[in-house]
Every structure is written in structure tokens, then in C-alpha cells.
PDB file of N, CA and C in Angstrom:
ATOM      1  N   UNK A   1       3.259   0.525   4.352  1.00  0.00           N
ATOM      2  CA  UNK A   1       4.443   0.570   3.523  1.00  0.00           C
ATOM      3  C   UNK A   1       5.268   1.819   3.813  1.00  0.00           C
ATOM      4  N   UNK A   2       4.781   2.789   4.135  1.00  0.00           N
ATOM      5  CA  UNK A   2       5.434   3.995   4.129  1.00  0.00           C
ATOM      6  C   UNK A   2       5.722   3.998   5.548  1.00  0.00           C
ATOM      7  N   UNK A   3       5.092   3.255   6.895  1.00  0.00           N
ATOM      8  CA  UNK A   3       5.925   3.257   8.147  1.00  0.00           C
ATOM      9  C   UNK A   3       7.426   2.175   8.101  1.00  0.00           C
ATOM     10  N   UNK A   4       7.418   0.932   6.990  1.00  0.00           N
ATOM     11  CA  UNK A   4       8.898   0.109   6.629  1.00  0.00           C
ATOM     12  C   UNK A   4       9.702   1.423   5.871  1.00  0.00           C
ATOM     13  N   UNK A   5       9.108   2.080   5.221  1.00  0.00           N
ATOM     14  CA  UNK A   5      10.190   3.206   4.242  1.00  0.00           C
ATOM     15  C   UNK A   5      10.756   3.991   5.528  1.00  0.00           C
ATOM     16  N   UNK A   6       9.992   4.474   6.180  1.00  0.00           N
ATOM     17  CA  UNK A   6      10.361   5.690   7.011  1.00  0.00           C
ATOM     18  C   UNK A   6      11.302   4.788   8.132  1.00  0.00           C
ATOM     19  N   UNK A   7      10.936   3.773   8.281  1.00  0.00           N
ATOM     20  CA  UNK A   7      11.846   2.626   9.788  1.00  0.00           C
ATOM     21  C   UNK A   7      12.962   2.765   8.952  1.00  0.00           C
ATOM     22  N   UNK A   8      13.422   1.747   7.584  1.00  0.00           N
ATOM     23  CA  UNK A   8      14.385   1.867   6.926  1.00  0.00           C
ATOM     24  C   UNK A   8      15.415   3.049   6.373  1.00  0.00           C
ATOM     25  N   UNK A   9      14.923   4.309   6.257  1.00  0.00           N
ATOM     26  CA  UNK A   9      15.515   5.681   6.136  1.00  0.00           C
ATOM     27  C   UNK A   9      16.224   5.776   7.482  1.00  0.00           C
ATOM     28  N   UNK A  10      15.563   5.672   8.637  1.00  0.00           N
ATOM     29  CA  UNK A  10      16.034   6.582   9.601  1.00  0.00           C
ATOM     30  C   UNK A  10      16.412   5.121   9.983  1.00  0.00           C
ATOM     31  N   UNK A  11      17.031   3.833  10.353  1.00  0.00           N
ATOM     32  CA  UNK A  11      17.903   3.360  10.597  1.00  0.00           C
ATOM     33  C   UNK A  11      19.216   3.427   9.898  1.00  0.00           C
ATOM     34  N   UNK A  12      18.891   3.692   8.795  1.00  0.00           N
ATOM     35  CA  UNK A  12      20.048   3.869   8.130  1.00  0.00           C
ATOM     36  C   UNK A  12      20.745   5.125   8.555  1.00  0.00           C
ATOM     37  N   UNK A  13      19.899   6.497   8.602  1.00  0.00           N
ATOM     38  CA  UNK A  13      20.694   7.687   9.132  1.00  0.00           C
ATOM     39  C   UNK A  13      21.321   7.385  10.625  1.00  0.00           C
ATOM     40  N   UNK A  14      20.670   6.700  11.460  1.00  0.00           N
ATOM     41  CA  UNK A  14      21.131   6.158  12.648  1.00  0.00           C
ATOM     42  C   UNK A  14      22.275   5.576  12.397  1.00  0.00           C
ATOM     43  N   UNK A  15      22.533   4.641  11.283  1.00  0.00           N
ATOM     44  CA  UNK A  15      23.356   3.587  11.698  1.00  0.00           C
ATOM     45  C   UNK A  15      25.094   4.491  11.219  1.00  0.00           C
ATOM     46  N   UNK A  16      24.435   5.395  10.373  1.00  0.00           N
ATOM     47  CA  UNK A  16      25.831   6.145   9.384  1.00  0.00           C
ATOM     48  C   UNK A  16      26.273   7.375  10.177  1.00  0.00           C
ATOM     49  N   UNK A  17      25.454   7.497  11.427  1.00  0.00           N
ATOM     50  CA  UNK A  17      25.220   8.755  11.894  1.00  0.00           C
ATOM     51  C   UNK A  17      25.519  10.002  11.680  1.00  0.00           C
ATOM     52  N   UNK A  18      24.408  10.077  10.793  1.00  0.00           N
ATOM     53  CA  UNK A  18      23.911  11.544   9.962  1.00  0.00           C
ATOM     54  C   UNK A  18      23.523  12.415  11.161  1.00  0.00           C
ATOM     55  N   UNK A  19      23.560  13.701  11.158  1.00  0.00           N
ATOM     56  CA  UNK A  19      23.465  14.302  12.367  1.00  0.00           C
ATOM     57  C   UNK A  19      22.234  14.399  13.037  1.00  0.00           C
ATOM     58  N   UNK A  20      20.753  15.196  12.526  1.00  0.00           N
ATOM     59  CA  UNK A  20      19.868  15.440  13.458  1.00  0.00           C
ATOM     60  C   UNK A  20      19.238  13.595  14.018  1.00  0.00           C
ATOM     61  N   UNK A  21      19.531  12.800  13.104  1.00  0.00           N
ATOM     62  CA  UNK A  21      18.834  11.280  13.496  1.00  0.00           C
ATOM     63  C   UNK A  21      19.996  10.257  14.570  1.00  0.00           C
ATOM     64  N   UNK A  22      21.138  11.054  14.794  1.00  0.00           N
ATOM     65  CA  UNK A  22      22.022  10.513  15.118  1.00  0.00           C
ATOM     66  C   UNK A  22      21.941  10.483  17.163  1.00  0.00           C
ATOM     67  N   UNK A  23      21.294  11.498  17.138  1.00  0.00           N
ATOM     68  CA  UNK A  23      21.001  12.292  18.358  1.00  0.00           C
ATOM     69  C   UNK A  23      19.848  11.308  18.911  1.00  0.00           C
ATOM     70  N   UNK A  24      19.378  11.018  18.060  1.00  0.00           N
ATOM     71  CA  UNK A  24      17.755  10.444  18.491  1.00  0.00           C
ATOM     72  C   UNK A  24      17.820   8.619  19.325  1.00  0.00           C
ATOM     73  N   UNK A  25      17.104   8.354  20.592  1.00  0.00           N
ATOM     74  CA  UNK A  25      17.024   7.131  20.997  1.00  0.00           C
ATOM     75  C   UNK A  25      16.620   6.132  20.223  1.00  0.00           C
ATOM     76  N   UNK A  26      17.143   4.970  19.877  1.00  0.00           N
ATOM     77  CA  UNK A  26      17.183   3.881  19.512  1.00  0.00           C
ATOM     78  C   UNK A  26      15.309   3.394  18.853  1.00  0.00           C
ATOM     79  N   UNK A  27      14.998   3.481  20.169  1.00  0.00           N
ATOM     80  CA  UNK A  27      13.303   3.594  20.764  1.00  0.00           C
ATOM     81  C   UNK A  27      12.254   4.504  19.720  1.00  0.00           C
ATOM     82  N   UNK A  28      12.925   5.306  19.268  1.00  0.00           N
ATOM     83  CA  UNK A  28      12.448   6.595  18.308  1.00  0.00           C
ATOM     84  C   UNK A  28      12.765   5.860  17.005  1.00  0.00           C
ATOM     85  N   UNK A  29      13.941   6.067  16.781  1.00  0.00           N
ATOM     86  CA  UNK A  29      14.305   5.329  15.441  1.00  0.00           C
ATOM     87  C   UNK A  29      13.813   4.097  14.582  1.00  0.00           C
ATOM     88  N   UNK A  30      13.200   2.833  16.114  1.00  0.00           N
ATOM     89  CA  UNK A  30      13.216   1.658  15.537  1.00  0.00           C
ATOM     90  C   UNK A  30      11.411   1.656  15.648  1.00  0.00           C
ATOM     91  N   UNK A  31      11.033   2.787  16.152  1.00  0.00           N
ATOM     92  CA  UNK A  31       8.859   2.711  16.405  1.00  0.00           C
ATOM     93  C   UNK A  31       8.084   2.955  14.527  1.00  0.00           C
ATOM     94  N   UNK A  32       8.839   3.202  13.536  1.00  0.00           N
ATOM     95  CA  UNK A  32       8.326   2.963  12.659  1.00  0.00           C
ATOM     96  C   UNK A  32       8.035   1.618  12.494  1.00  0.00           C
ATOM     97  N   UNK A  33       8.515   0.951  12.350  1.00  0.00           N
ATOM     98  CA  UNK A  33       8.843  -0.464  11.975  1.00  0.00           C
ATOM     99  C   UNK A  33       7.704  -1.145  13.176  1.00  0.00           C
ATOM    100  N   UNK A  34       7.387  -0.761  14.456  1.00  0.00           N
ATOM    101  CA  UNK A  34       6.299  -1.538  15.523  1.00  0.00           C
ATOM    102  C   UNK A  34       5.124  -0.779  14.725  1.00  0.00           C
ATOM    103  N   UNK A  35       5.010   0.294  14.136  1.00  0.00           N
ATOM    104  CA  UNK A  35       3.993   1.359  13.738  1.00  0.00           C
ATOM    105  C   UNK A  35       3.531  -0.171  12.691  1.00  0.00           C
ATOM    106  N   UNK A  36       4.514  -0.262  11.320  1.00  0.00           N
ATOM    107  CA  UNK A  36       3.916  -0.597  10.508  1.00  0.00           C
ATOM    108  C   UNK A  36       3.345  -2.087  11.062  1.00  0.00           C
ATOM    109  N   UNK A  37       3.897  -3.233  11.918  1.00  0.00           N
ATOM    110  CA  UNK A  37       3.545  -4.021  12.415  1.00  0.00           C
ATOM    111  C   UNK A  37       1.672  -3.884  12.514  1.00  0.00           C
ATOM    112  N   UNK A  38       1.846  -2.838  13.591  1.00  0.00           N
ATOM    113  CA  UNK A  38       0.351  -2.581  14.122  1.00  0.00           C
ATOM    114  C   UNK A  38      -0.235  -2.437  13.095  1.00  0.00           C
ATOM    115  N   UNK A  39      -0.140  -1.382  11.558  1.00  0.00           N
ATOM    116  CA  UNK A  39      -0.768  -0.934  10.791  1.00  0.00           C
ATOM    117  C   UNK A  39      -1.420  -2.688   9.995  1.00  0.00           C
ATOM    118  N   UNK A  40      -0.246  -3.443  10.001  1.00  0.00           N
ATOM    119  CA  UNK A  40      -0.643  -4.899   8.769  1.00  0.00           C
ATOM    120  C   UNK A  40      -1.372  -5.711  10.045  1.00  0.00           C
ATOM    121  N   UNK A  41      -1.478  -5.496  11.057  1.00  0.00           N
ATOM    122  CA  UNK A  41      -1.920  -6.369  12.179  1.00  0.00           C
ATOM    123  C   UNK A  41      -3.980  -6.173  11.934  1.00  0.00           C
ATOM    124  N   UNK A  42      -3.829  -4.557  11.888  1.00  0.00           N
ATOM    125  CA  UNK A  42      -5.022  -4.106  11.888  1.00  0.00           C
ATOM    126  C   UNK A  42      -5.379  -4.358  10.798  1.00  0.00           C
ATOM    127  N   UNK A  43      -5.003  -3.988   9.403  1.00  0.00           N
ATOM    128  CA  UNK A  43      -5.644  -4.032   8.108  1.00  0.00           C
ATOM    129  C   UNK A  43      -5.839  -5.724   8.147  1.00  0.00           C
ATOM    130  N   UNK A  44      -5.133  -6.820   8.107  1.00  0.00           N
ATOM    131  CA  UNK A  44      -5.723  -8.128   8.208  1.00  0.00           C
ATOM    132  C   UNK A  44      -7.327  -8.222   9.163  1.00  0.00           C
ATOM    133  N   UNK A  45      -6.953  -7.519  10.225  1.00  0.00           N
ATOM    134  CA  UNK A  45      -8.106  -8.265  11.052  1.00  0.00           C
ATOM    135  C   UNK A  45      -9.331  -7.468  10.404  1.00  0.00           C
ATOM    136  N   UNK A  46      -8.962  -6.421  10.653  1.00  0.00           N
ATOM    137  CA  UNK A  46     -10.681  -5.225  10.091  1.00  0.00           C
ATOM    138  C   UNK A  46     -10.881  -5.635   8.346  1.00  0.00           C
ATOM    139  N   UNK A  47     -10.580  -6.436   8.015  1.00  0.00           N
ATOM    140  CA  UNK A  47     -10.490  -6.819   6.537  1.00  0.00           C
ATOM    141  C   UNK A  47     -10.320  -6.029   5.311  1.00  0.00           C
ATOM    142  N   UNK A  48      -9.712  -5.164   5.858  1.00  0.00           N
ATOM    143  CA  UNK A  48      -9.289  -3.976   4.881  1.00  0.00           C
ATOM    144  C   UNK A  48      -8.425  -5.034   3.212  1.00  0.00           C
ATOM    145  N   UNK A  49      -7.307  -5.473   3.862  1.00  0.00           N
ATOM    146  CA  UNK A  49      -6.248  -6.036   3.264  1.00  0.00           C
ATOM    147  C   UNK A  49      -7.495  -6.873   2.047  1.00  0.00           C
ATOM    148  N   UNK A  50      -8.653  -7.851   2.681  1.00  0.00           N
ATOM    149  CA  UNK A  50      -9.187  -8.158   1.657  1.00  0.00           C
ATOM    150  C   UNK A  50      -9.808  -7.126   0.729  1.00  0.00           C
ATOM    151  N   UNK A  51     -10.420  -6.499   1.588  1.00  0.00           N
ATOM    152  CA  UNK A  51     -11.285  -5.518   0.575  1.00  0.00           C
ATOM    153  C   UNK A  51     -10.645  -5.108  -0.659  1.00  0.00           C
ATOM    154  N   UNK A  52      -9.464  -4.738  -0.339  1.00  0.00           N
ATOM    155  CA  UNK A  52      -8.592  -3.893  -1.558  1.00  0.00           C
ATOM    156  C   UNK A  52      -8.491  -5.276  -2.692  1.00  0.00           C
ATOM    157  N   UNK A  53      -7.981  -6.199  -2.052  1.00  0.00           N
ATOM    158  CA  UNK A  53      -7.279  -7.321  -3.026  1.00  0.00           C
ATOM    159  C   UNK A  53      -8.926  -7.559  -3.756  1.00  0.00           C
ATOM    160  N   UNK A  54     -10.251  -7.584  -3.829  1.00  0.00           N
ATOM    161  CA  UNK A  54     -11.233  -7.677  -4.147  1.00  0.00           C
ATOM    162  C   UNK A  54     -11.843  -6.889  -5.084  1.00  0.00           C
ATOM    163  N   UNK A  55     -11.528  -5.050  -4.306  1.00  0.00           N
ATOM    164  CA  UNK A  55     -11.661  -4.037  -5.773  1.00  0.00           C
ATOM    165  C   UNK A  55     -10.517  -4.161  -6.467  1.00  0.00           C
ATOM    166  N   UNK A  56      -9.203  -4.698  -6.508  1.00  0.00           N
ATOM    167  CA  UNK A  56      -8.335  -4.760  -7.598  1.00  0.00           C
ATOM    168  C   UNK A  56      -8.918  -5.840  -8.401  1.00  0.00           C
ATOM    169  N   UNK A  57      -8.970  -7.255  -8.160  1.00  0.00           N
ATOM    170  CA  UNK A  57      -9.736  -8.391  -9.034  1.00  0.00           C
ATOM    171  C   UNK A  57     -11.051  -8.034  -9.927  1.00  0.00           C
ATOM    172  N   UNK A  58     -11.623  -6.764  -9.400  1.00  0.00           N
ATOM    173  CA  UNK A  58     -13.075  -6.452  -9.742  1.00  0.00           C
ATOM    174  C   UNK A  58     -12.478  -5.569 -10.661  1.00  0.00           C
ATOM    175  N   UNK A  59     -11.490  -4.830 -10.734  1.00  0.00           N
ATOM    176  CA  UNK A  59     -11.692  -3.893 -11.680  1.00  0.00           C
ATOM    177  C   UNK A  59     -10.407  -4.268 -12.874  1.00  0.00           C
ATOM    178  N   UNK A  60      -9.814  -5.435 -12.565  1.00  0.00           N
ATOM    179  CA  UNK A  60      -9.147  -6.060 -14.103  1.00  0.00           C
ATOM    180  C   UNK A  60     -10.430  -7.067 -14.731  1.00  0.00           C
ATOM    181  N   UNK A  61     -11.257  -7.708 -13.893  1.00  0.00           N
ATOM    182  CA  UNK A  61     -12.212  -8.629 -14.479  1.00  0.00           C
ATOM    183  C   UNK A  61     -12.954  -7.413 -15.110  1.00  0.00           C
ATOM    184  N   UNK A  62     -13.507  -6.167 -15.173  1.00  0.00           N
ATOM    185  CA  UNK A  62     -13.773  -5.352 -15.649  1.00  0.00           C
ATOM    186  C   UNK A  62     -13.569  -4.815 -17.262  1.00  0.00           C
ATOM    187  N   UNK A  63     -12.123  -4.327 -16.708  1.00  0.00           N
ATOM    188  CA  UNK A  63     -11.331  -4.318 -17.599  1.00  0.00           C
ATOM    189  C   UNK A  63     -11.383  -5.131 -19.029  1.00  0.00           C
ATOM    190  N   UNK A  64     -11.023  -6.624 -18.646  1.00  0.00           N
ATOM    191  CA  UNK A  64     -11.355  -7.565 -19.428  1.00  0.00           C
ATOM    192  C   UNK A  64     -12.085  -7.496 -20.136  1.00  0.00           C
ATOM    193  N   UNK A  65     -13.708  -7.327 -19.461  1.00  0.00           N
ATOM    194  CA  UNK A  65     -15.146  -7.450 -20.163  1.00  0.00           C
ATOM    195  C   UNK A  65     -15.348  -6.654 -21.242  1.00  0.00           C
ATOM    196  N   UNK A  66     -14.752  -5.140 -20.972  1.00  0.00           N
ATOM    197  CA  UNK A  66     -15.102  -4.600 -21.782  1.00  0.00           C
ATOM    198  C   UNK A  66     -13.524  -4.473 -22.848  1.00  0.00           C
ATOM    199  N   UNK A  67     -13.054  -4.855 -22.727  1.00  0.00           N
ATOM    200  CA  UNK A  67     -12.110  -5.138 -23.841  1.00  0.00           C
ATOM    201  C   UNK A  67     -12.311  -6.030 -25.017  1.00  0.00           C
ATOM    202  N   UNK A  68     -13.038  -7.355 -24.015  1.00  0.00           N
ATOM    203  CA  UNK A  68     -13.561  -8.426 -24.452  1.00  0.00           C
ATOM    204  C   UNK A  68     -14.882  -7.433 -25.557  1.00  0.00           C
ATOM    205  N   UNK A  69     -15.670  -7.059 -24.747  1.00  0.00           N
ATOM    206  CA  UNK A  69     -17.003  -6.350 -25.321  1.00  0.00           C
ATOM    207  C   UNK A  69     -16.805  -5.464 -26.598  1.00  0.00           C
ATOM    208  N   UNK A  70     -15.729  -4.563 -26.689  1.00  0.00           N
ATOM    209  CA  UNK A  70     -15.048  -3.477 -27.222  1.00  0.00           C
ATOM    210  C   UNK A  70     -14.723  -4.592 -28.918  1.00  0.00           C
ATOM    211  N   UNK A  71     -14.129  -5.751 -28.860  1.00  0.00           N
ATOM    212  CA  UNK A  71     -13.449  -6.348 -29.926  1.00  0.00           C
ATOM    213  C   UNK A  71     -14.987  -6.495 -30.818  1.00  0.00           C
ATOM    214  N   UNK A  72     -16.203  -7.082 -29.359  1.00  0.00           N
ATOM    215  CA  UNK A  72     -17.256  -8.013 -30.316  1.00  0.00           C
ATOM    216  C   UNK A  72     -17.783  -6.801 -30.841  1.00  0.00           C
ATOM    217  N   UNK A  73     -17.447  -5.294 -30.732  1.00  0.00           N
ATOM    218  CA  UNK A  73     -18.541  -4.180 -31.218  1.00  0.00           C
ATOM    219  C   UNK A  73     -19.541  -4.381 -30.106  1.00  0.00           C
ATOM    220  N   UNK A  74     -19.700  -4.722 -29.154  1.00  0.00           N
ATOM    221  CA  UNK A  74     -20.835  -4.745 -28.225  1.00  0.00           C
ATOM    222  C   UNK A  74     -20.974  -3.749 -27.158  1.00  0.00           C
ATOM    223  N   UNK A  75     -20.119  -2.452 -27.189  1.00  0.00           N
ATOM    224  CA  UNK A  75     -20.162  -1.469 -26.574  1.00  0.00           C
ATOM    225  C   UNK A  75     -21.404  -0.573 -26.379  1.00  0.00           C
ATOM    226  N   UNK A  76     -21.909  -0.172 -24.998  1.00  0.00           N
ATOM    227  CA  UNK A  76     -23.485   0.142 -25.177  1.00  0.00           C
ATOM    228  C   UNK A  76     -23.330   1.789 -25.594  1.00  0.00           C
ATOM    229  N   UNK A  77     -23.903   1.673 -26.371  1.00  0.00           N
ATOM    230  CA  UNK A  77     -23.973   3.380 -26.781  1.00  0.00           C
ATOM    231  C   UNK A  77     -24.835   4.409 -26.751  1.00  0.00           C
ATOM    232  N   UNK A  78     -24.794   5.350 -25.742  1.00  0.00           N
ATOM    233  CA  UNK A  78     -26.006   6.332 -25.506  1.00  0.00           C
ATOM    234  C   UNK A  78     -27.324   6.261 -26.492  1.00  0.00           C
ATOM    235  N   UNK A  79     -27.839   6.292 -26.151  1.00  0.00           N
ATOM    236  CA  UNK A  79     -29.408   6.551 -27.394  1.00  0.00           C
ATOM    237  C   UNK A  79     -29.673   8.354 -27.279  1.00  0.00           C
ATOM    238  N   UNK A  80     -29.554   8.282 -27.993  1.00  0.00           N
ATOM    239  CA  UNK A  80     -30.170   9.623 -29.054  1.00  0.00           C
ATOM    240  C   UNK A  80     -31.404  10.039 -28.630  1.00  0.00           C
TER     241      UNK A  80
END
């Protein structure tokens, strides 16, 4: 996400030509944007992309339980 932010910033300074990005080859300007490509290319295959989407589901089903748990009074409470 942050190699589309950084592609999108500096095309834009390119395109308005702001000075130090104005100077810069095309090639420079537009390699964020192949960066983030590679970055979502890799996180799909090495299964990163799932992993995350898996601890997010795990930790609202969580969430839930003990909210759920919290209403019935079923909260476990240290022993003394």
C-alpha cells in the first residue's frame, strides 16, 4: 500500500512538475507502482495475504466470545 501511495505522490509531482521530482526519469517515478506489483505478487504466493485475513477473523471471533461470555457473567476470574 505504501509503494501505490508513494507511485501516486510522485506521479503527480511529475505530472505538475514540482521541481526536485520533475528532474527525475519517467523509469524512477513510475518503479513504485512495479515495486508494489511485486510486493501483492509475493504476499499472495508466500501466503502472507492469507495469514493476515485469518488472524483478523480470529481475533473478531474472539472478540465476540468474550463479549458474548462477558454478558453471560462467564468471565474466568483469577483464583485467589
Amino acid at each position: 500500500m505504501y509503494f501505490l501511495l508513494i507511485g501516486v505522490l510522485g506521479l503527480a509531482l511529475k505530472y505538475l512538475e514540482i521541481d526536485p521530482v520533475a528532474g527525475l526519469s519517467w523509469w524512477l517515478v513510475l518503479s513504485p507502482f512495479a515495486l508494489a506489483v511485486a510486493w501483492w505478487a509475493w504476499a499472495d504466493a508466500s501466503g502472507y495475504t492469507k495469514r493476515r485475513e485469518i488472524e483478523k477473523m480470529d481475533g473478531r471471533k474472539q472478540k465476540r466470545l468474550d463479549k458474548q461470555h462477558d454478558a453471560l457473567g462467564m468471565l474466568k476470574k483469577p483464583r485467589k
